[in-house]
C-alpha atoms as a PDB file:
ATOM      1  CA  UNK A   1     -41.831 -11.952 -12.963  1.00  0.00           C
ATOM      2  CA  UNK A   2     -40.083 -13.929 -15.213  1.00  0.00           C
ATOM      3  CA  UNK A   3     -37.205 -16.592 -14.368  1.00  0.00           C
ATOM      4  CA  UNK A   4     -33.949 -15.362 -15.384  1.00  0.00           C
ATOM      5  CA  UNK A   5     -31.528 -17.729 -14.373  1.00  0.00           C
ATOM      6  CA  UNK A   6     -29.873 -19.760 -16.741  1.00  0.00           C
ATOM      7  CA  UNK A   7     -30.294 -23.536 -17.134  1.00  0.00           C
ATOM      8  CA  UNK A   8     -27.690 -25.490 -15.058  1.00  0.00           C
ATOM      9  CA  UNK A   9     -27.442 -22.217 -12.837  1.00  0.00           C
ATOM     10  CA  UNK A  10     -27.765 -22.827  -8.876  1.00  0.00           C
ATOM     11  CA  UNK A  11     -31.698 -22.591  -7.825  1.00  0.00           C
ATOM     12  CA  UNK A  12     -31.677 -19.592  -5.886  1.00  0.00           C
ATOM     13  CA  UNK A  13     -33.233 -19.177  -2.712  1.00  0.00           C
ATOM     14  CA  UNK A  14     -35.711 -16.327  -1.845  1.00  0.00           C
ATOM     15  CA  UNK A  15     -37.684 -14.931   0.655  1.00  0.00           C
ATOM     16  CA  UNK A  16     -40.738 -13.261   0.438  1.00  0.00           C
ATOM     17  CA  UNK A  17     -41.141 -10.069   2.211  1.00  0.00           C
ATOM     18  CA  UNK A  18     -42.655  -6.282   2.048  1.00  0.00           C
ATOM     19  CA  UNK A  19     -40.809  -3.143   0.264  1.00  0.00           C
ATOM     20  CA  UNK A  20     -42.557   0.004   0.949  1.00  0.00           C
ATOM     21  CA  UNK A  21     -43.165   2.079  -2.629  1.00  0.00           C
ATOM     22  CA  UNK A  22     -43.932   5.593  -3.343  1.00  0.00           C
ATOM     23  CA  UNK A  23     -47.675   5.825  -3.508  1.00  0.00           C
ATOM     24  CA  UNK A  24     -48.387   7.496  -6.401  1.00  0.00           C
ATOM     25  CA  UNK A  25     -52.183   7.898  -5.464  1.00  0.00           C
ATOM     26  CA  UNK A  26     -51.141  10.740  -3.281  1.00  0.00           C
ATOM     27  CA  UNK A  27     -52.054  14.077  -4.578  1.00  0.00           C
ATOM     28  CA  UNK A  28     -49.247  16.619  -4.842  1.00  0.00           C
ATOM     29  CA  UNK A  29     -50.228  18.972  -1.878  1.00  0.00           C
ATOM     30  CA  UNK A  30     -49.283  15.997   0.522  1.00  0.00           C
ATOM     31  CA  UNK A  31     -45.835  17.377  -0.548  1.00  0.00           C
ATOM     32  CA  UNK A  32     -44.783  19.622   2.466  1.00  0.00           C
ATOM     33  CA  UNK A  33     -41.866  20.438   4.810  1.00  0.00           C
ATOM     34  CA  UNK A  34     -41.730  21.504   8.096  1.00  0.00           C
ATOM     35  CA  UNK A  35     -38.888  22.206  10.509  1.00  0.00           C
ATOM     36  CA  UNK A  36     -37.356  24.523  12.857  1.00  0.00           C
ATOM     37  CA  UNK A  37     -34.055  24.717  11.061  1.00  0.00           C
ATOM     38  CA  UNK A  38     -35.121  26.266   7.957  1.00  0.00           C
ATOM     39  CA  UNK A  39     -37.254  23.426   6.736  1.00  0.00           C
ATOM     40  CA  UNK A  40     -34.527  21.016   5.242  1.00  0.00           C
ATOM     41  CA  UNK A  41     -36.494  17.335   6.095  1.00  0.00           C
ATOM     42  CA  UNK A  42     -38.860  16.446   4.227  1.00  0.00           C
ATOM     43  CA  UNK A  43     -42.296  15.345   6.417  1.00  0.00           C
ATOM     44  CA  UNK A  44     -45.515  13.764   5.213  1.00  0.00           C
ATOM     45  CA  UNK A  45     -43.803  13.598   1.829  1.00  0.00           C
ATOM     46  CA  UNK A  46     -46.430  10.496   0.784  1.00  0.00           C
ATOM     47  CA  UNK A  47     -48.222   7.639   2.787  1.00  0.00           C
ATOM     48  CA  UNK A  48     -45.998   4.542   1.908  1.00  0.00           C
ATOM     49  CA  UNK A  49     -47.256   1.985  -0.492  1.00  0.00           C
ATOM     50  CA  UNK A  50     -46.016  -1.436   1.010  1.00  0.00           C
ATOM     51  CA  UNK A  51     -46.336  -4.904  -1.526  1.00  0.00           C
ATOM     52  CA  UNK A  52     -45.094  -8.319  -0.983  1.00  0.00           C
ATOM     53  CA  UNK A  53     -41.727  -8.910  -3.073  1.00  0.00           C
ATOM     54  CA  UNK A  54     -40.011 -12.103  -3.589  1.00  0.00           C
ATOM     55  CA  UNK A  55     -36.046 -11.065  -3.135  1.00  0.00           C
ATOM     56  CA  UNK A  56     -33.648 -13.764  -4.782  1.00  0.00           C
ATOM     57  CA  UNK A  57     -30.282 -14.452  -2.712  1.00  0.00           C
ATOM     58  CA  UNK A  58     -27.362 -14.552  -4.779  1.00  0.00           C
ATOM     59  CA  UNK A  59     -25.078 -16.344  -2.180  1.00  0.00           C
ATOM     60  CA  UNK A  60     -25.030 -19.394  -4.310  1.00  0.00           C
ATOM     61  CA  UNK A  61     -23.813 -17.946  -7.147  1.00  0.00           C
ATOM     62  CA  UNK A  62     -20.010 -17.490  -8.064  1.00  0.00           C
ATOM     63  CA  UNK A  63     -18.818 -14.126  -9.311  1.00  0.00           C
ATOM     64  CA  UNK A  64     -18.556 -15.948 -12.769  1.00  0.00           C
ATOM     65  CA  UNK A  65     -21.994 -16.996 -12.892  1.00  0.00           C
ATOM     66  CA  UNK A  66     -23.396 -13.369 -11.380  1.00  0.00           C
ATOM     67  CA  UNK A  67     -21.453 -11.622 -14.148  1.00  0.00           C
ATOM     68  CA  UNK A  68     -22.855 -14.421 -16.866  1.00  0.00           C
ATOM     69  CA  UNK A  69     -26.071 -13.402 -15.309  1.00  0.00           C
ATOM     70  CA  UNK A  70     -25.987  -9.671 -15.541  1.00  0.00           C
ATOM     71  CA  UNK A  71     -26.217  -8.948 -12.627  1.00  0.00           C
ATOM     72  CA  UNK A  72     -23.625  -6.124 -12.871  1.00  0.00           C
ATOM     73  CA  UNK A  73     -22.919  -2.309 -12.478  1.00  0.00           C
ATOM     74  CA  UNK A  74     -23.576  -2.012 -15.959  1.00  0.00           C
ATOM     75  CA  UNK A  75     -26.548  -4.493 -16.577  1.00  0.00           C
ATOM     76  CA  UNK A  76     -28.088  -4.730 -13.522  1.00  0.00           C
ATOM     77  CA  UNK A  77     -27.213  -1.245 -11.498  1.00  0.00           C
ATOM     78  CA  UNK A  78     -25.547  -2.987  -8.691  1.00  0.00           C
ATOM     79  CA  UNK A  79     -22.890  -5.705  -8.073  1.00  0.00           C
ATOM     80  CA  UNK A  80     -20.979  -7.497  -5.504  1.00  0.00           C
ATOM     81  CA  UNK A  81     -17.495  -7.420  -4.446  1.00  0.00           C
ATOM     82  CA  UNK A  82     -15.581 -10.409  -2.572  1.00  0.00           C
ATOM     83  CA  UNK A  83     -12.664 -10.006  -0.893  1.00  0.00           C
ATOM     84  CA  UNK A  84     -10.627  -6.930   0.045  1.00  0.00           C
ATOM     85  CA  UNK A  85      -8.411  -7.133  -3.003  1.00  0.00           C
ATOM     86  CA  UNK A  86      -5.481  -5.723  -4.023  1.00  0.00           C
ATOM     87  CA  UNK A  87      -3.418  -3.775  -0.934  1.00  0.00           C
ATOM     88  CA  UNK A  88      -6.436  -5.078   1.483  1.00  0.00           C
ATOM     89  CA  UNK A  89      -5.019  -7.234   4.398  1.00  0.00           C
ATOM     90  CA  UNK A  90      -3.831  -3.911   6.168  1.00  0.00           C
ATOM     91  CA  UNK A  91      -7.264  -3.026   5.626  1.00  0.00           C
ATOM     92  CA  UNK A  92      -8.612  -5.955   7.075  1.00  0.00           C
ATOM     93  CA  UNK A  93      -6.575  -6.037   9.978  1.00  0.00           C
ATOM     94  CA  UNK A  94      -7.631  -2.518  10.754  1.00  0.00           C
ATOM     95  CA  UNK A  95     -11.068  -3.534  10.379  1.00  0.00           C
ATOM     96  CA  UNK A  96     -11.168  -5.870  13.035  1.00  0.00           C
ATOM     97  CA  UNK A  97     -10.038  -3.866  15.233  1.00  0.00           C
ATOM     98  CA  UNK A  98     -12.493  -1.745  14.886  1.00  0.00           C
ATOM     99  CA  UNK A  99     -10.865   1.634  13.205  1.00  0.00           C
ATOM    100  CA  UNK A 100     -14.026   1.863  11.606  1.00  0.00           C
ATOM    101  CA  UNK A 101     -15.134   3.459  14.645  1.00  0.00           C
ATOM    102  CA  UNK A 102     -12.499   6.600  14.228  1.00  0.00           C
ATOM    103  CA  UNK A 103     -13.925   9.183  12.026  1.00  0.00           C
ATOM    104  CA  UNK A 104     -10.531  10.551  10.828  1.00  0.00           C
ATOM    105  CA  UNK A 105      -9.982   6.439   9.799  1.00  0.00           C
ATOM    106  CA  UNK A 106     -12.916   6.612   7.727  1.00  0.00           C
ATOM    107  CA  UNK A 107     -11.994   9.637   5.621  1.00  0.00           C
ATOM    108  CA  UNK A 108      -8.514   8.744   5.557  1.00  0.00           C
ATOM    109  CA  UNK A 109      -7.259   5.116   5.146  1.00  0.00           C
ATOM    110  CA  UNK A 110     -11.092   3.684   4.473  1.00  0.00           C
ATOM    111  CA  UNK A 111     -11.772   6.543   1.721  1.00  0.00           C
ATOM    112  CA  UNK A 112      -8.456   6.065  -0.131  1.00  0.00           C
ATOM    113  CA  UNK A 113      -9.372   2.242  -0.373  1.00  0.00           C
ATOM    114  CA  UNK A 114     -13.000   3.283  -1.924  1.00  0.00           C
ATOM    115  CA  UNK A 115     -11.350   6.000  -4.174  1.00  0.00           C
ATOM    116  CA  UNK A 116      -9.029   3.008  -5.228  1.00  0.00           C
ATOM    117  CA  UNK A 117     -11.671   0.573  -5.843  1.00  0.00           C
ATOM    118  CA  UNK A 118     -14.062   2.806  -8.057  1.00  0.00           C
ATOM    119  CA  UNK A 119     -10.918   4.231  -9.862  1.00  0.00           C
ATOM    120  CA  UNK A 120     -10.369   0.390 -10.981  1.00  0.00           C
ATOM    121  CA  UNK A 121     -13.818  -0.408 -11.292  1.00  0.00           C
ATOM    122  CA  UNK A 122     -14.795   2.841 -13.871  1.00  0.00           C
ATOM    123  CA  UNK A 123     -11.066   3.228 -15.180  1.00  0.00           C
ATOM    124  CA  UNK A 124     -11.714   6.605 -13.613  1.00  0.00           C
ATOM    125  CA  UNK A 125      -8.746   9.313 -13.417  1.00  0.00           C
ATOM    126  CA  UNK A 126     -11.176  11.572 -11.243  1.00  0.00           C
ATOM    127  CA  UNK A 127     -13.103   9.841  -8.039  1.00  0.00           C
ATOM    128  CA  UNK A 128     -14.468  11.952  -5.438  1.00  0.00           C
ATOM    129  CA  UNK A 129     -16.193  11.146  -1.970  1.00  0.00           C
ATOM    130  CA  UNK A 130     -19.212  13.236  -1.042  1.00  0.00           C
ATOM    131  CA  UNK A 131     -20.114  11.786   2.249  1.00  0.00           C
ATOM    132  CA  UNK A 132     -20.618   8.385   4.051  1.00  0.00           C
ATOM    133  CA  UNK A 133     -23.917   7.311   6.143  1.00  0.00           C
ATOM    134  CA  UNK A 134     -23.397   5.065   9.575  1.00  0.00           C
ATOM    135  CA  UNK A 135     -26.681   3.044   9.993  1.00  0.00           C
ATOM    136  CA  UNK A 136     -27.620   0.674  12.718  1.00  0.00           C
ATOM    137  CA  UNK A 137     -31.364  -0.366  13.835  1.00  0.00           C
ATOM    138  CA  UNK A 138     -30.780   0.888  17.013  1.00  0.00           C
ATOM    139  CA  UNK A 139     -28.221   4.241  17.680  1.00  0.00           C
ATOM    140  CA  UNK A 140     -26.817   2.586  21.112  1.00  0.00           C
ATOM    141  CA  UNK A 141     -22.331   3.359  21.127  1.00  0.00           C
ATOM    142  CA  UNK A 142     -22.740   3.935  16.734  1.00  0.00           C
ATOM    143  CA  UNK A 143     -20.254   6.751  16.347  1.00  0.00           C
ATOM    144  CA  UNK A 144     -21.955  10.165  15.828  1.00  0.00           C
ATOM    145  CA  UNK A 145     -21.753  11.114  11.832  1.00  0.00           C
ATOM    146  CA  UNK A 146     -19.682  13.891  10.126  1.00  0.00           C
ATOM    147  CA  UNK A 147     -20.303  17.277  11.717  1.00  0.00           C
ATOM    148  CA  UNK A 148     -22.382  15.748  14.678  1.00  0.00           C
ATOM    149  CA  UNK A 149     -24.808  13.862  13.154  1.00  0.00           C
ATOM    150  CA  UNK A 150     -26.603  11.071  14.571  1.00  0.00           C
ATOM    151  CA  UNK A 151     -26.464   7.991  12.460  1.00  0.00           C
ATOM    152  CA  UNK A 152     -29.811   6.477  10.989  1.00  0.00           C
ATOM    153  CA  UNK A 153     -31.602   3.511  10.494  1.00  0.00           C
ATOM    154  CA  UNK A 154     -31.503   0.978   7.791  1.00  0.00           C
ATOM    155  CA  UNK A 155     -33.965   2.949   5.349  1.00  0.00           C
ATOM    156  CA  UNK A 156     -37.033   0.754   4.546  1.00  0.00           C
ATOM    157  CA  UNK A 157     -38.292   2.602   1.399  1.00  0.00           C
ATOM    158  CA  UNK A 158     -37.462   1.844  -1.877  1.00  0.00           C
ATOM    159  CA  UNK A 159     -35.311   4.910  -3.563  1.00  0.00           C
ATOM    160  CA  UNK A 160     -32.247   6.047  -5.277  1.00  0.00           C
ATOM    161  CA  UNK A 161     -30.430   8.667  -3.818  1.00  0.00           C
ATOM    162  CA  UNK A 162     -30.126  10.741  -6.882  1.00  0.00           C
ATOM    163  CA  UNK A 163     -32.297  12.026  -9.825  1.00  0.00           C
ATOM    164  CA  UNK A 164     -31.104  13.435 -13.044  1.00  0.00           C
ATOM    165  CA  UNK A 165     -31.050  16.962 -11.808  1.00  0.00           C
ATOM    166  CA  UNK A 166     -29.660  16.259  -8.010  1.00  0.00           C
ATOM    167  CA  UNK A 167     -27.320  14.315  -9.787  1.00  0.00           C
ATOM    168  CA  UNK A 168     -25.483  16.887 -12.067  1.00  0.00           C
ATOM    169  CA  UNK A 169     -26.090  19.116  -8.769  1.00  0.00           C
ATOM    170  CA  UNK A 170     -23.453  16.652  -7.118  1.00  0.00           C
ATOM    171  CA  UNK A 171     -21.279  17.103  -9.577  1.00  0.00           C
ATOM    172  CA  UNK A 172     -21.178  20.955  -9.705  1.00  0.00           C
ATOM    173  CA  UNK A 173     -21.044  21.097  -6.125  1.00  0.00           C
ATOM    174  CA  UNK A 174     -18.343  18.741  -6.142  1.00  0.00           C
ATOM    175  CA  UNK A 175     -16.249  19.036  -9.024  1.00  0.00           C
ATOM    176  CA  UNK A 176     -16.839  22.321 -10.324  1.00  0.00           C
ATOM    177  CA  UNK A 177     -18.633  23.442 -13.496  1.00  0.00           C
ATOM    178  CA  UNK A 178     -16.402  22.819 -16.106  1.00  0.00           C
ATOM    179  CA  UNK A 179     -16.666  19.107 -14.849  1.00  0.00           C
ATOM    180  CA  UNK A 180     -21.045  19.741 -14.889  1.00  0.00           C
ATOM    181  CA  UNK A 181     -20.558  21.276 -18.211  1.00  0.00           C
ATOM    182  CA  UNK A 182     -18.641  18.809 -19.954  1.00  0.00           C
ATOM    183  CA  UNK A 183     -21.079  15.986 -18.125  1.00  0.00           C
ATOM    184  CA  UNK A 184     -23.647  17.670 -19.525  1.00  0.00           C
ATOM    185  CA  UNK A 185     -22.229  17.717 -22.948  1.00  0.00           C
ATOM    186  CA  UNK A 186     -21.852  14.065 -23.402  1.00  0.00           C
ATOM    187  CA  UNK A 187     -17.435  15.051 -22.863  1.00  0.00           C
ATOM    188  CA  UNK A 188     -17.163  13.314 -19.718  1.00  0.00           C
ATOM    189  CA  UNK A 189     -19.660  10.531 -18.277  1.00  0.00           C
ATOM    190  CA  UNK A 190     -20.138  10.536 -14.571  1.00  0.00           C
ATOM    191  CA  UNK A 191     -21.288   8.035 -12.015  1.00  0.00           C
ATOM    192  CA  UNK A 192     -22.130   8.483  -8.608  1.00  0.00           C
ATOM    193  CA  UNK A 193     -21.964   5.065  -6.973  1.00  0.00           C
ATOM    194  CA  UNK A 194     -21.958   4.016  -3.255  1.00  0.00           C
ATOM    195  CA  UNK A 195     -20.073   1.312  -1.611  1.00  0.00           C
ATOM    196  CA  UNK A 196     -22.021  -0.347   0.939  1.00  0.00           C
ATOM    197  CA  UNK A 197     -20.333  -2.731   3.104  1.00  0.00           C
ATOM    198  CA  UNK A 198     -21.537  -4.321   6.684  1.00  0.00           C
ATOM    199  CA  UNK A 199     -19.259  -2.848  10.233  1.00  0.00           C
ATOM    200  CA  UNK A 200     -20.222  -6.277  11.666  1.00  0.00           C
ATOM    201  CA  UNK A 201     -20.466  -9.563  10.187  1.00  0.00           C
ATOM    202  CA  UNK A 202     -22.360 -11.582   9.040  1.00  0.00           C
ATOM    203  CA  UNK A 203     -25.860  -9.390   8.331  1.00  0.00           C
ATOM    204  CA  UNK A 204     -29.200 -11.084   8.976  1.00  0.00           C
ATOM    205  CA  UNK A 205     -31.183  -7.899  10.590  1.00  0.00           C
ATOM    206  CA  UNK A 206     -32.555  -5.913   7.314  1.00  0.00           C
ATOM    207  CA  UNK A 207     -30.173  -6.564   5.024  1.00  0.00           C
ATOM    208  CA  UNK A 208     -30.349  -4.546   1.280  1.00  0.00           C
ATOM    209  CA  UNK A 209     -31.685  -5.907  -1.324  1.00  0.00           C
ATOM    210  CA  UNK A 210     -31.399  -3.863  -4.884  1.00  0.00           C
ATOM    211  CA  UNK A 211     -33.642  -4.165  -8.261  1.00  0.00           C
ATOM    212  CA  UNK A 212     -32.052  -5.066 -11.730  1.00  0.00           C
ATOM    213  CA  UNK A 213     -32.332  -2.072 -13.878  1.00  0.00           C
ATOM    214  CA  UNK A 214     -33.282  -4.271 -16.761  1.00  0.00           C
ATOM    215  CA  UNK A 215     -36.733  -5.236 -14.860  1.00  0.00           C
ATOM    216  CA  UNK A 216     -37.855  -2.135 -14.690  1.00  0.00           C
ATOM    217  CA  UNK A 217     -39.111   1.089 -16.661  1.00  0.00           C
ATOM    218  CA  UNK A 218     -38.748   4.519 -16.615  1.00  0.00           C
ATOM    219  CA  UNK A 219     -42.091   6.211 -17.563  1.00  0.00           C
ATOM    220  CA  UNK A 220     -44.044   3.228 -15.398  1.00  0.00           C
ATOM    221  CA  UNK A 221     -41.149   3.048 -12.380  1.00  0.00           C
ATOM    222  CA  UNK A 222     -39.953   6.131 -11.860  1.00  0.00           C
ATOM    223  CA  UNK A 223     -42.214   9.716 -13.350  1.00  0.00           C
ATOM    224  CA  UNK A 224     -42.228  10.177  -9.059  1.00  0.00           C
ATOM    225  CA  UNK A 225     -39.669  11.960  -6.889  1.00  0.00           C
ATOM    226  CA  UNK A 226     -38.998  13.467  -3.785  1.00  0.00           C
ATOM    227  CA  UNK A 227     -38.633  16.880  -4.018  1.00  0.00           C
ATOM    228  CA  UNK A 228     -36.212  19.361  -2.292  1.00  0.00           C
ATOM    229  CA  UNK A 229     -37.478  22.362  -0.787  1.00  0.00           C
ATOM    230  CA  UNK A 230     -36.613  25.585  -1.757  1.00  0.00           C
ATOM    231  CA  UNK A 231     -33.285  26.603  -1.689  1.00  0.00           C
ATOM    232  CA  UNK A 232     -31.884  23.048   0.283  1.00  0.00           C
ATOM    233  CA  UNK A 233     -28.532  22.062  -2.108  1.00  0.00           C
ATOM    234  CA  UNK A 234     -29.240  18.808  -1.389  1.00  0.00           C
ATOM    235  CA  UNK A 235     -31.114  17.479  -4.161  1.00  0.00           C
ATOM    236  CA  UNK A 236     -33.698  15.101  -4.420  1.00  0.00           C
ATOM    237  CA  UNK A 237     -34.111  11.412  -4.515  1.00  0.00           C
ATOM    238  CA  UNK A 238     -35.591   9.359  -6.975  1.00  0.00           C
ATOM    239  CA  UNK A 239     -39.081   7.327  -5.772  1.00  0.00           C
ATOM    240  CA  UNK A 240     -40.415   4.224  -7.231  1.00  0.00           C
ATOM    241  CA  UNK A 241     -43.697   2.589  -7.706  1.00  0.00           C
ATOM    242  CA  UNK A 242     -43.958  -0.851  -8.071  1.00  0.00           C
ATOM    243  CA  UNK A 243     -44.695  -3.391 -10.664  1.00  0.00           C
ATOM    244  CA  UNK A 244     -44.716  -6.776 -10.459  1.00  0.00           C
ATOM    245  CA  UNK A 245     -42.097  -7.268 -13.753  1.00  0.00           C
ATOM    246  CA  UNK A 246     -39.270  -6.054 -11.341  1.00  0.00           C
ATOM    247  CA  UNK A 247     -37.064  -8.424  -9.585  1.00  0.00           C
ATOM    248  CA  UNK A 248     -34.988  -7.973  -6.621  1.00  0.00           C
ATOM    249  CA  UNK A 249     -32.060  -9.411  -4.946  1.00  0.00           C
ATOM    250  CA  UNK A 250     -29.527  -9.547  -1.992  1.00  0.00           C
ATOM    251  CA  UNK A 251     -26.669 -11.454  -0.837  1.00  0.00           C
ATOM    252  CA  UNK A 252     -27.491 -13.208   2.576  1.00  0.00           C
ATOM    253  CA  UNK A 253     -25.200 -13.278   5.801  1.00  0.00           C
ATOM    254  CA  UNK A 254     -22.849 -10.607   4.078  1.00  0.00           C
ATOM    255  CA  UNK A 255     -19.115 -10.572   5.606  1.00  0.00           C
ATOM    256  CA  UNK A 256     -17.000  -7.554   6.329  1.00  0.00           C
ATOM    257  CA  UNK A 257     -14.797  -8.592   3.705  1.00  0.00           C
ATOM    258  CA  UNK A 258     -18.116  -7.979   0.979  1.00  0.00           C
ATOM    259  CA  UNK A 259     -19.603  -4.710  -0.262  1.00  0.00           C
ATOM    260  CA  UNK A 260     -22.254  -3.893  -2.461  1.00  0.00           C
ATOM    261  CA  UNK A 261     -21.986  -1.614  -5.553  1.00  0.00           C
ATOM    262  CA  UNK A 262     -24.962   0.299  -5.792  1.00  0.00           C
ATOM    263  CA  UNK A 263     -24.601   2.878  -8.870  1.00  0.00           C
ATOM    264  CA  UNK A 264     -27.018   5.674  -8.669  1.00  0.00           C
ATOM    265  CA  UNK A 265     -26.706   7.684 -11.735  1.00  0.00           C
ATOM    266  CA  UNK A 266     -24.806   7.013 -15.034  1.00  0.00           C
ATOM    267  CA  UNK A 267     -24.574  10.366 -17.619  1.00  0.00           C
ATOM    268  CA  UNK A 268     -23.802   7.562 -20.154  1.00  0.00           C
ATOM    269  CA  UNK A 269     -25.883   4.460 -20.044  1.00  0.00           C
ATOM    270  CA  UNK A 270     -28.943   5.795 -17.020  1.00  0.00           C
ATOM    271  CA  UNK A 271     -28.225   2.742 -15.808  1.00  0.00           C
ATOM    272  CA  UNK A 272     -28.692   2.913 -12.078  1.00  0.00           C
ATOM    273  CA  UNK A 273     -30.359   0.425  -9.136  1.00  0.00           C
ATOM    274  CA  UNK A 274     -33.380   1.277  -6.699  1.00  0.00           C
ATOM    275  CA  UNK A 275     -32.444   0.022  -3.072  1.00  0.00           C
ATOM    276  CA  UNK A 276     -33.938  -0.578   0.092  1.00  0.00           C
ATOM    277  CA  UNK A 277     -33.613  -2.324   3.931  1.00  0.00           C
ATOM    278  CA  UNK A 278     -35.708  -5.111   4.148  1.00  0.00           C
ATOM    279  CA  UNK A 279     -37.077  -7.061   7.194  1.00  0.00           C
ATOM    280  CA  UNK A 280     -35.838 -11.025   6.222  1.00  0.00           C
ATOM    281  CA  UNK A 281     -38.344 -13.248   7.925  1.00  0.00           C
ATOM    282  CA  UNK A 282     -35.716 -16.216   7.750  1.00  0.00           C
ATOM    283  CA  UNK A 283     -33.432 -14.207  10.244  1.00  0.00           C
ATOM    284  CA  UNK A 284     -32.963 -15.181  13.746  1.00  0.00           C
ATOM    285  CA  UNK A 285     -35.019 -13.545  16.351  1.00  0.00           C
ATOM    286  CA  UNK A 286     -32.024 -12.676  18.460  1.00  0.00           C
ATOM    287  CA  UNK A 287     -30.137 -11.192  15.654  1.00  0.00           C
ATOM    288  CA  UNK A 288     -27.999  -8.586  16.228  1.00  0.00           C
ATOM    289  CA  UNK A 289     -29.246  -5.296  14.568  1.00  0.00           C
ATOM    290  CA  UNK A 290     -27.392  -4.370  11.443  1.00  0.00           C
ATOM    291  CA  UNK A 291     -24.644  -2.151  11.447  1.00  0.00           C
ATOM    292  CA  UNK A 292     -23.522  -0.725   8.386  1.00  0.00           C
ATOM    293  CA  UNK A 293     -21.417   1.924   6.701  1.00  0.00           C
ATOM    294  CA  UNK A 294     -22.783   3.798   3.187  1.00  0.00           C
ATOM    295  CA  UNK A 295     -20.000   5.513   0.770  1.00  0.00           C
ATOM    296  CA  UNK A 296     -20.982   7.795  -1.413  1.00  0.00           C
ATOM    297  CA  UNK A 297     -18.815   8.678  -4.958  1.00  0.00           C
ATOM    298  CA  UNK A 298     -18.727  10.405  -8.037  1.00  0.00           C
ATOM    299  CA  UNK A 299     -16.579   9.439 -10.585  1.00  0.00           C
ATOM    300  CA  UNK A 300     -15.783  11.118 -13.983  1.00  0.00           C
ATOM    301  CA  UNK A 301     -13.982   9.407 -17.498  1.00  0.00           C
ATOM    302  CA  UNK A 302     -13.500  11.801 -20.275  1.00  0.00           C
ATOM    303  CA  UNK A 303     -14.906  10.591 -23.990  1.00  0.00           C
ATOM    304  CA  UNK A 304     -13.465  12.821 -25.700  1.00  0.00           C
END
């Protein structure tokens, strides 16, 4: 794994932990799904395939020096945001007070502000929100999910959420299918992108870390997914084996006033970011469990 920081740059601390892979070895009939409800989750999908990483922390570098880096939406797949920005301190102030913890907050006042921040980030007329994911270690007082679902754990397995196909399925579920047609003609380029920012401050239990898209490669990386059963709308995400050429980071003790961009699909550039929870071995033993909220988007920007 080669060093990419530039001379003069801040050393970068790391810490050396395990990601857990898709095992490739597996032979396709470990694919199954089982279930009561019409067989919907996937289970025995593949025996994990766990390898030491070495995750670099970005904390010490400044937004200037990240972007001089690379390490961006567009370069790297992912990217961090300080600060609430523009029209934020309302925000803020609702934030710690916990409105978070309303439902009808989230997919009012906190979805408008995620719409907003895309919309700026992709110069994007159309931004949609598909869903949002509570996670926390442990479930105990985490507000049940959209439509009564219990929230979820950090997930410890390296993915992204979308493939190629799952991905356009997004967008004609979502938008319609003059938006998937015009996707698919090159008219309009979409991006589905989530916005993942900490409830509780600051995160030392299993924080994310997230792979630069420029360290890795398609045929050798990703040929593997997770497949959907038959008839579930839901898609399927994208699995990756590992190499040793990729390289990883995360940003250490994230505030509540910090998100990270995590773009799953790109029509335009396939620029996108694998992602998982890790367990940080520098973190205190009596930290509290990480609490986190996952917004999911789609954006589209007409070419022509």
């Amino acid at each position: 794994m080669k060093d990419t920081t530039p001379p003069g740059f801040p050393v970068l601390d790391t810490v050396t932990t395990t990601l857990n892979f898709f095992d490739a070895r597996q032979p396709e009939s470990n694919f199954r799904w089982t279930g009561s409800n019409g067989s919907e989750r996937p289970m025995n999908l593949t025996t994990p395939d766990p390898h030491q990483v070495v995750i670099h922390d970005m904390r010490a570098l400044s937004a200037a020096q990240r972007e001089e880096m690379g390490l961006t939406l567009e370069k790297a797949g992912f990217e961090v945001v300080e600060g609430w920005g523009s029209g934020g301190e309302a925000l803020k102030a609702d934030w710690e007070q916990g409105k978070w913890n309303d439902e009808s907050w989230i997919e009012g006042t906190y979805y408008e502000y995620v719409k907003r921040m895309i919309s700026e980030k992709f110069n994007a007329k159309t931004v949609a929100i598909y869903d949002y994911t509570i996670r926390k270690r442990t479930t105990t007082d985490v507000p049940q999910g959209k439509d009564g679902m219990a929230p979820v754990a950090p997930a410890q397995q390296v993915h992204i959420d979308q493939t190629y196909w799952a991905a356009i399925g997004r967008i004609r579920l979502h938008l319609g299918e003059d938006a998937a047609q015009r996707v698919l003609s090159g008219a309009s380029i979409a991006r589905i992108c989530n916005v993942w920012r900490p409830l509780v401050g600051p995160v030392y239990d299993r924080p994310l870390t997230a792979a630069d898209f420029r360290s890795l490669d398609f045929e050798r990386d990703f040929k593997e997914t997770l497949p959907a059963p038959p008839g579930c709308r839901t898609g399927e995400s994208q699995m990756v084996r590992f190499h040793p050429d990729q390289r990883w980071y995360y940003l250490s003790k994230m505030a509540t006033n910090e998100a990270l961009l995590l773009k799953c699909f790109d029509s335009g550039t396939g620029v996108r970011s694998p992602h998982s929870a890790f367990m940080d071995p520098t973190a205190p033993v009596d930290a509290e469990p990480r609490w986190s909220i996952e917004v999911r988007t789609i954006s589209l920007v007409d070419v022509c």
